[in-house]
Protein backbone atom coordinates (compact mmCIF):
# COMPACT_ATOMS: atom_id res chain seq x y z
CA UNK A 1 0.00 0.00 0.00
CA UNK A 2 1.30 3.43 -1.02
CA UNK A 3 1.33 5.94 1.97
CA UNK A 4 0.96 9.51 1.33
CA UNK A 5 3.05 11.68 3.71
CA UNK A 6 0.47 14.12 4.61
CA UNK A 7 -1.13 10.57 6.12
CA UNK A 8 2.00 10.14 8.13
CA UNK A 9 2.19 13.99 9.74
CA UNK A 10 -1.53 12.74 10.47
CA UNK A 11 -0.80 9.58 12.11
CA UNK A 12 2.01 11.43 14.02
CA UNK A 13 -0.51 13.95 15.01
CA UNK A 14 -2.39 11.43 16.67
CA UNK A 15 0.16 10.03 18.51
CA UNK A 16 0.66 12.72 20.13
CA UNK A 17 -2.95 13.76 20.52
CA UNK A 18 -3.61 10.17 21.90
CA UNK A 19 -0.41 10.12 24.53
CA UNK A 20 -2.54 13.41 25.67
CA UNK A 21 -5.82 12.32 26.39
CA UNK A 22 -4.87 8.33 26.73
CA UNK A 23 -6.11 9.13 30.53
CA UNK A 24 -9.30 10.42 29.62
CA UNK A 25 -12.85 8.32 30.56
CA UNK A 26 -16.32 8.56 29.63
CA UNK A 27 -18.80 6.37 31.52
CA UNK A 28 -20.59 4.15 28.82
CA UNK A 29 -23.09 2.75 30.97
CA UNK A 30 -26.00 4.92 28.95
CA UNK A 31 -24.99 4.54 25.45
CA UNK A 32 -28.11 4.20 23.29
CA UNK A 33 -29.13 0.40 22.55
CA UNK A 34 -31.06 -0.89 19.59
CA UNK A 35 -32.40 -4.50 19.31
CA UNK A 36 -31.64 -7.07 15.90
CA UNK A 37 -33.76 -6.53 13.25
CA UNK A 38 -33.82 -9.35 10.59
CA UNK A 39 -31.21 -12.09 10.81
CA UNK A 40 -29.78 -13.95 7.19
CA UNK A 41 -28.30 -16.92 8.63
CA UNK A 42 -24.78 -17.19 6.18
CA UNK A 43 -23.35 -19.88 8.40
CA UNK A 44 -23.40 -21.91 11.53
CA UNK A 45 -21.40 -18.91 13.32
CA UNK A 46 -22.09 -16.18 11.19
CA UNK A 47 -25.81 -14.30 11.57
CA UNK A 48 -26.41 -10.67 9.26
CA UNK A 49 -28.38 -8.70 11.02
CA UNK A 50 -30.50 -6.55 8.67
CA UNK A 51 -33.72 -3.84 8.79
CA UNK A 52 -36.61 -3.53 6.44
CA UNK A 53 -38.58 -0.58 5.52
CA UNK A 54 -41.38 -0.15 3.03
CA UNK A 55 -43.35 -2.28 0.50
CA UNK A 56 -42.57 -0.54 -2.59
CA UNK A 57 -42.03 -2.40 -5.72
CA UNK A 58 -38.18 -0.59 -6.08
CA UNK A 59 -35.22 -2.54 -4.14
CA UNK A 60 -32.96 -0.52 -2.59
CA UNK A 61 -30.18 -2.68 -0.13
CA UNK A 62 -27.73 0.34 2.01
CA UNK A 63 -23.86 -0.83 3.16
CA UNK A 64 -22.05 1.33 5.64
CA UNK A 65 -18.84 2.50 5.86
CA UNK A 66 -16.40 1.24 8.22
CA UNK A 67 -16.96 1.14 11.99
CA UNK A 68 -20.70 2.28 11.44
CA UNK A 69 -23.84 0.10 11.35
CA UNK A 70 -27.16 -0.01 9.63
CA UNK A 71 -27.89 2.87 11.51
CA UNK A 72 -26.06 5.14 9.76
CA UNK A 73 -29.16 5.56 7.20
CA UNK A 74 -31.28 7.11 9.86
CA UNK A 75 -30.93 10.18 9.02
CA UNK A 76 -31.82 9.32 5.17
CA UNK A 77 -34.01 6.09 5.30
CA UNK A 78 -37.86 7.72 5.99
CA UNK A 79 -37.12 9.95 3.08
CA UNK A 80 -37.94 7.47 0.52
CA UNK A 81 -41.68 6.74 -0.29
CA UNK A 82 -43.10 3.44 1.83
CA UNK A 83 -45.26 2.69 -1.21
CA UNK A 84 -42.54 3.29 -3.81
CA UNK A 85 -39.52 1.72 -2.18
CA UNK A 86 -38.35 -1.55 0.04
CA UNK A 87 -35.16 -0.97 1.61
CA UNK A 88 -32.98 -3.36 3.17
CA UNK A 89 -30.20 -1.74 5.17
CA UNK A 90 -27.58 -4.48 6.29
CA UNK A 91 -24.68 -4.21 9.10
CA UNK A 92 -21.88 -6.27 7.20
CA UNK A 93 -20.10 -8.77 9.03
CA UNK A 94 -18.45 -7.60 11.72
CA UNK A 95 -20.26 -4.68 12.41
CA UNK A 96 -23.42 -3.23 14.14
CA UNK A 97 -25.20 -6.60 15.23
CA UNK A 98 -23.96 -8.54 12.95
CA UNK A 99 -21.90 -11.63 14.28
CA UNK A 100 -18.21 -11.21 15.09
CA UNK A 101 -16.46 -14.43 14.98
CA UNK A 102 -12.88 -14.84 15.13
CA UNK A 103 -12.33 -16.61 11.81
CA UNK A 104 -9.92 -14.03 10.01
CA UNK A 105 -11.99 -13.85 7.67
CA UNK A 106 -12.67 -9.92 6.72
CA UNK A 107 -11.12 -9.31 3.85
CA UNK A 108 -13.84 -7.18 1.15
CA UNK A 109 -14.13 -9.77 -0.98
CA UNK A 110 -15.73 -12.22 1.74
CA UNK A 111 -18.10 -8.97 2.79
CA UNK A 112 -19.21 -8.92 -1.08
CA UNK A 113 -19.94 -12.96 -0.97
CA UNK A 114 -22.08 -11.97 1.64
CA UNK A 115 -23.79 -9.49 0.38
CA UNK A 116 -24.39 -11.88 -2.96
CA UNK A 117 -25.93 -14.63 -0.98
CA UNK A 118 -27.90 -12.44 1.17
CA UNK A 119 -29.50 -11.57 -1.98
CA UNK A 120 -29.53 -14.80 -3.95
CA UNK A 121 -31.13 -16.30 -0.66
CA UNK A 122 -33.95 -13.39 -1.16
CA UNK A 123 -34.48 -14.19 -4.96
CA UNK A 124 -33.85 -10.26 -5.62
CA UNK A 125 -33.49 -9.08 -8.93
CA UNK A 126 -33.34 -5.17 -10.72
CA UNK A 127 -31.57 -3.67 -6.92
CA UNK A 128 -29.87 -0.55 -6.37
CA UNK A 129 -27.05 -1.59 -4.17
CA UNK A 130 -25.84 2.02 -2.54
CA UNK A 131 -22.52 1.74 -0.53
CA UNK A 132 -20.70 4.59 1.42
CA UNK A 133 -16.85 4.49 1.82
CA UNK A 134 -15.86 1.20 2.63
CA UNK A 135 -19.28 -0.21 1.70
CA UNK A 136 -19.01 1.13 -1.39
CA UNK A 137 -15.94 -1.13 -2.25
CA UNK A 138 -18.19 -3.99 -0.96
CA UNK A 139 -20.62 -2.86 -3.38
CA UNK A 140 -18.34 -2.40 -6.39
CA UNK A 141 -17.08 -5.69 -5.67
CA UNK A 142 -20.61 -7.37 -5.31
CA UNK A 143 -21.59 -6.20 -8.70
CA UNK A 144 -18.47 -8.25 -10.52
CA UNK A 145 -19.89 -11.07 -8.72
CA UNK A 146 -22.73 -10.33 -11.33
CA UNK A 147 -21.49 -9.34 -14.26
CA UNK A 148 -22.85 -12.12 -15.95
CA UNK A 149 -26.04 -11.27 -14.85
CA UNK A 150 -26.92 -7.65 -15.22
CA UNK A 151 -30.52 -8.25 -14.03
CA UNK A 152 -29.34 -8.80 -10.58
CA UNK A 153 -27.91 -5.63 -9.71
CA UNK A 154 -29.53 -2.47 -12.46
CA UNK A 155 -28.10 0.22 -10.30
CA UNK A 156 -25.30 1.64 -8.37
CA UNK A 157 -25.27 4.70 -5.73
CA UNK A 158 -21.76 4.87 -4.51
CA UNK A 159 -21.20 7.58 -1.60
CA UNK A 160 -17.38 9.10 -0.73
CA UNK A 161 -16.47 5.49 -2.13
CA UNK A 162 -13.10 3.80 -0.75
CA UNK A 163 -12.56 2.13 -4.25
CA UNK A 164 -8.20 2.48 -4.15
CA UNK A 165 -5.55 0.83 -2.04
CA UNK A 166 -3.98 4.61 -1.72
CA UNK A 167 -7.03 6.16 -0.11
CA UNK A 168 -7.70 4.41 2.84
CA UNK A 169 -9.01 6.55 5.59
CA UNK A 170 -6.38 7.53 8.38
CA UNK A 171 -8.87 6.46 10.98
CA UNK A 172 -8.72 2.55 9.60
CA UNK A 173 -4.77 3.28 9.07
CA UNK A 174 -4.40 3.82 13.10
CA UNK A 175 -6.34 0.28 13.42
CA UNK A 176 -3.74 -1.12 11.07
CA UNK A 177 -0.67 -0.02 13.19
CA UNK A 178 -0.17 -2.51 16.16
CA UNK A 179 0.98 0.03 18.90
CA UNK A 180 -2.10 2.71 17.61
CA UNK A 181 -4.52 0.29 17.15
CA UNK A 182 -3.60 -0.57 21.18
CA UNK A 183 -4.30 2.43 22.37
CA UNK A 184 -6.76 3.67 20.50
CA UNK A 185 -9.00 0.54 21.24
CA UNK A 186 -8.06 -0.15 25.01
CA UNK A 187 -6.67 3.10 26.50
CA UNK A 188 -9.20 5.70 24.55
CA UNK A 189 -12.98 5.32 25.71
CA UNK A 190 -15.48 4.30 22.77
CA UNK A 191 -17.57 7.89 23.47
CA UNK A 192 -14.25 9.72 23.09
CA UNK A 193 -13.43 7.77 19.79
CA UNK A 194 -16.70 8.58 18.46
CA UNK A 195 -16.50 11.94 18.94
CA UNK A 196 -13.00 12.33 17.54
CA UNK A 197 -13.58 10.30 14.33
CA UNK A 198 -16.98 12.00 13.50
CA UNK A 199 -15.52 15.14 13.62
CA UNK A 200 -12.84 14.76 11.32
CA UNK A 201 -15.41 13.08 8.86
CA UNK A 202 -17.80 16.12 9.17
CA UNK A 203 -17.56 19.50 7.57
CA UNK A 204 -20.17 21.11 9.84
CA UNK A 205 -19.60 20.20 13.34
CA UNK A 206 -22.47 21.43 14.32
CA UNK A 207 -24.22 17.99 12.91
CA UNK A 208 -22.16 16.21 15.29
CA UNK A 209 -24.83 15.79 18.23
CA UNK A 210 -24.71 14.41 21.26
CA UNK A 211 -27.12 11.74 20.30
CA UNK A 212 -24.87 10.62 17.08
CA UNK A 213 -21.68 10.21 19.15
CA UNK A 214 -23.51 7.92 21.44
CA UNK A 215 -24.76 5.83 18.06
CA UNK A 216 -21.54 5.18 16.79
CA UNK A 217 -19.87 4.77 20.43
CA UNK A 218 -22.65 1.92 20.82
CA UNK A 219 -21.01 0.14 18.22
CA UNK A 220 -17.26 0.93 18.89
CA UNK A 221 -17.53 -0.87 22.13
CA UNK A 222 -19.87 -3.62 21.34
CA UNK A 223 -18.81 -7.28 22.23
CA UNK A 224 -16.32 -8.14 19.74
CA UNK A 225 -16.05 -4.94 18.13
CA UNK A 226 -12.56 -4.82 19.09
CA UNK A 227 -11.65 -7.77 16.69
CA UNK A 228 -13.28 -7.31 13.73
CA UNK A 229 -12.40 -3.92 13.57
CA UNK A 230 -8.44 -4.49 13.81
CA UNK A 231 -9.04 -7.58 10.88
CA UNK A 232 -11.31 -5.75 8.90
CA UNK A 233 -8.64 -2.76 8.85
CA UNK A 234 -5.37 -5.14 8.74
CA UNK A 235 -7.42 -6.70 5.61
CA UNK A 236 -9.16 -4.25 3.89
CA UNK A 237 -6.53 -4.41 0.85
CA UNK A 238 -7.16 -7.60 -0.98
CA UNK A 239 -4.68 -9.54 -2.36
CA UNK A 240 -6.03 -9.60 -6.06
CA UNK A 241 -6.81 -5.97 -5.85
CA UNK A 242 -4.41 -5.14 -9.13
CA UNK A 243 -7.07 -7.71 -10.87
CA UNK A 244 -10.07 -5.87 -9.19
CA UNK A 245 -8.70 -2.51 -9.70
CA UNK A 246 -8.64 -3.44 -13.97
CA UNK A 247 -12.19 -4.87 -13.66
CA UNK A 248 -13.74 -1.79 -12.92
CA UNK A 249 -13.86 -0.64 -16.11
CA UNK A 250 -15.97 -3.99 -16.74
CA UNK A 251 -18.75 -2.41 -15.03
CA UNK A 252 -21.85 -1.28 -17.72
CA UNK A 253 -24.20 -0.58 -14.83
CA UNK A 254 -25.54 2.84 -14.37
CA UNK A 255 -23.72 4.41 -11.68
CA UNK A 256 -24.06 7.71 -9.62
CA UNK A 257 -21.25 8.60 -7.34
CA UNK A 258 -21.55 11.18 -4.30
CA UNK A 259 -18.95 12.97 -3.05
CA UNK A 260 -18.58 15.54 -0.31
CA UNK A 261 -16.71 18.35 -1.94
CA UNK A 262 -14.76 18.99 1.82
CA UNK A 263 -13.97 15.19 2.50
CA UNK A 264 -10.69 14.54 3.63
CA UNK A 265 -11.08 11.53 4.19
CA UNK A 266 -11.45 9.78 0.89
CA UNK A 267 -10.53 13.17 -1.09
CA UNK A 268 -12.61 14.15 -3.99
CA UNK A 269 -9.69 13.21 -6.50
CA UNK A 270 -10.51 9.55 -6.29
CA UNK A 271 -14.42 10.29 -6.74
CA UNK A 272 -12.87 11.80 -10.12
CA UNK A 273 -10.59 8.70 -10.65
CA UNK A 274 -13.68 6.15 -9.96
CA UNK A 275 -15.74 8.46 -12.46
CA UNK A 276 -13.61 8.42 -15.36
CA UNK A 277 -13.36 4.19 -14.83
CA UNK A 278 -16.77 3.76 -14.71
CA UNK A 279 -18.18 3.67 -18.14
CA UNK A 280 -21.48 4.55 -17.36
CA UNK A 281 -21.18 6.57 -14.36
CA UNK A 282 -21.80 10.27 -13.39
CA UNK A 283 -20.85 12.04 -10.38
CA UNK A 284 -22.23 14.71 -8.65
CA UNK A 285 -20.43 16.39 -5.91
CA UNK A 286 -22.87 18.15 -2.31
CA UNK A 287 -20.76 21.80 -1.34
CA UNK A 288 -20.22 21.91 2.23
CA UNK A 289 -20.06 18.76 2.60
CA UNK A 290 -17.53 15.83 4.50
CA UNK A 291 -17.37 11.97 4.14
CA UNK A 292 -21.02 11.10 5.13
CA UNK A 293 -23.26 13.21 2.90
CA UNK A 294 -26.07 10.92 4.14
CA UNK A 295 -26.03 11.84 7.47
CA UNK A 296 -24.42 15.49 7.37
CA UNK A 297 -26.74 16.57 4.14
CA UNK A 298 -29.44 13.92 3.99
CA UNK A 299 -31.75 16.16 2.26
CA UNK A 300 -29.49 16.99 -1.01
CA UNK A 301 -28.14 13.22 -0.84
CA UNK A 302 -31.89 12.14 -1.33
CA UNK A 303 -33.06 14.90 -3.77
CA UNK A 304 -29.68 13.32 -5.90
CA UNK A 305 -30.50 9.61 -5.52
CA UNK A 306 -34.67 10.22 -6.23
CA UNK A 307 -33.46 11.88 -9.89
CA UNK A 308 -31.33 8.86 -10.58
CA UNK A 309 -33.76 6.26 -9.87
CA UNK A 310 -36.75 8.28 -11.28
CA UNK A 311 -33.83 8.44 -13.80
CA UNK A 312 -34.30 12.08 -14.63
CA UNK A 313 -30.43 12.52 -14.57
């Protein structure tokens, strides 16, 4: 993986900031607590934990980005029509309530074969599969799965998507450091990590509320959390990713790709990248805007997605 060096000064920047408030403590006791959904039972050890909403005869299924959960969509989900839309919003393995084993088994390619069964075992055809960040790699990498059948997947929504070895988030860079990842995980409490990461992923920190902290920080300290995290991070590069990285030109499906225009996270230059690769693909950048247009501008990010589908862009 090629590092950039502006990602080192960051990485040394949180050393530092880490060392600083390494003795800091939030009690957790009264984080916010959702119950399962839907289960898809992949395996003997391995139960997907997934949400339904609405009747509609269009299939929409939502992936997350890293270290978030199915309820990331909140902020987005009730926008779409009941009677128009179903949606089926999935936390991949590893994530929100999804099972956690400790099989080593994290790599994107395995979320993606997943994601296929999950809907071969639902007999769903003509889907818009929408993935943010690192779920839009899982998504880019579930729709090779069908290549040879286009009537699977008809649509793609990709959000801020991590679709390059080069532009991994710092955040998931700390989890792939040994001595970070340590203290980040077991010496930093999941409120304060939360916090931190959200607002480095926001443009307008005012959007950063109390109650969306305690979301995420739900999930950072979950049982098992710890683990899939660090695997999911030390394996988010796959090993074929040169052949992966060729395929995507492959791709015929009609794409629209999101991008926060201030995201400095996944910058804006690989949104441009992905773009030009994607033969059928436009792109469509929100002003103002970080890594999670969904939750920071929910309201543009819908108005863009309803013109696609209604395909009146």
């Amino acid at each position: 993986m090629r590092i950039r060096n502006y990602r080192l000064i960051r990485i040394e920047f949180v050393i530092i900031f880490v060392l600083m408030i390494m003795n800091c403590a939030v009690n957790n006791k009264n984080l916010i607590d959702y119950p399962p959904k839907n289960t898809y039972k992949y395996s003997e050890n391995i139960l997907i934990n997934y949400e339904i909403l609405g009747e509609g005869a269009k299939t929409i299924i939502f992936l997350h980005g890293f270290g978030a959960s199915l309820y990331s969509w909140n902020d987005i989900k009730f926008l779409f029509p009941a009677t128009e839309y179903r949606l089926y919003l999935i936390d991949l393995k590893g994530f929100g309530y999804s099972s956690k084993p400790h099989d080593k088994k994290y790599t994107i390619n395995e979320q993606s074969k997943i994601i296929a069964k999950f809907m071969e075992s639902k007999a769903l055809e003509n889907v818009t599969l929408v993935g943010h960040s690192y779920g839009g790699g899982v998504a880019l990498l579930t729709q090779l799965r069908f290549l040879d059948n286009p009537k699977i997947i008809t649509k793609l929504i990709l959000l801020d998507c991590a679709a390059y070895p080069d532009d991994i988030p710092s955040f998931i860079d700390v989890l792939r450091n040994p001595i970070l990842n340590f203290i980040s995980l077991n010496l930093i409490s999941a409120h304060y990590r939360a916090e931190f990461t959200l607002k480095r992923i926001f443009y307008d920190l005012n959007k950063v509320t109390k109650e969306k902290i305690l979301q995420y920080a739900k999930f950072f300290s979950i049982n098992g959390a710890k683990y899939s995290f660090t695997q999911a991070a030390k394996q988010i590069i796959p090993e074929d990713y040169e052949r992966i990285l060729q395929s995507y030109s492959e791709i015929e499906t009609n794409t629209l790709i999101i991008w926060g225009e201030k995201d400095t996270a996944i910058p804006f230059k690989y949104g441009k990248k992905l773009h030009e690769t994607l033969p059928k693909s436009q792109l469509e950048i929100i002003k103002k805007c970080g890594h999670v247009p969904h939750e920071e501008m929910p309201l543009q990010t819908y108005k863009l997605m309803e013109a696609f589908l209604g395909g009146t862009k």
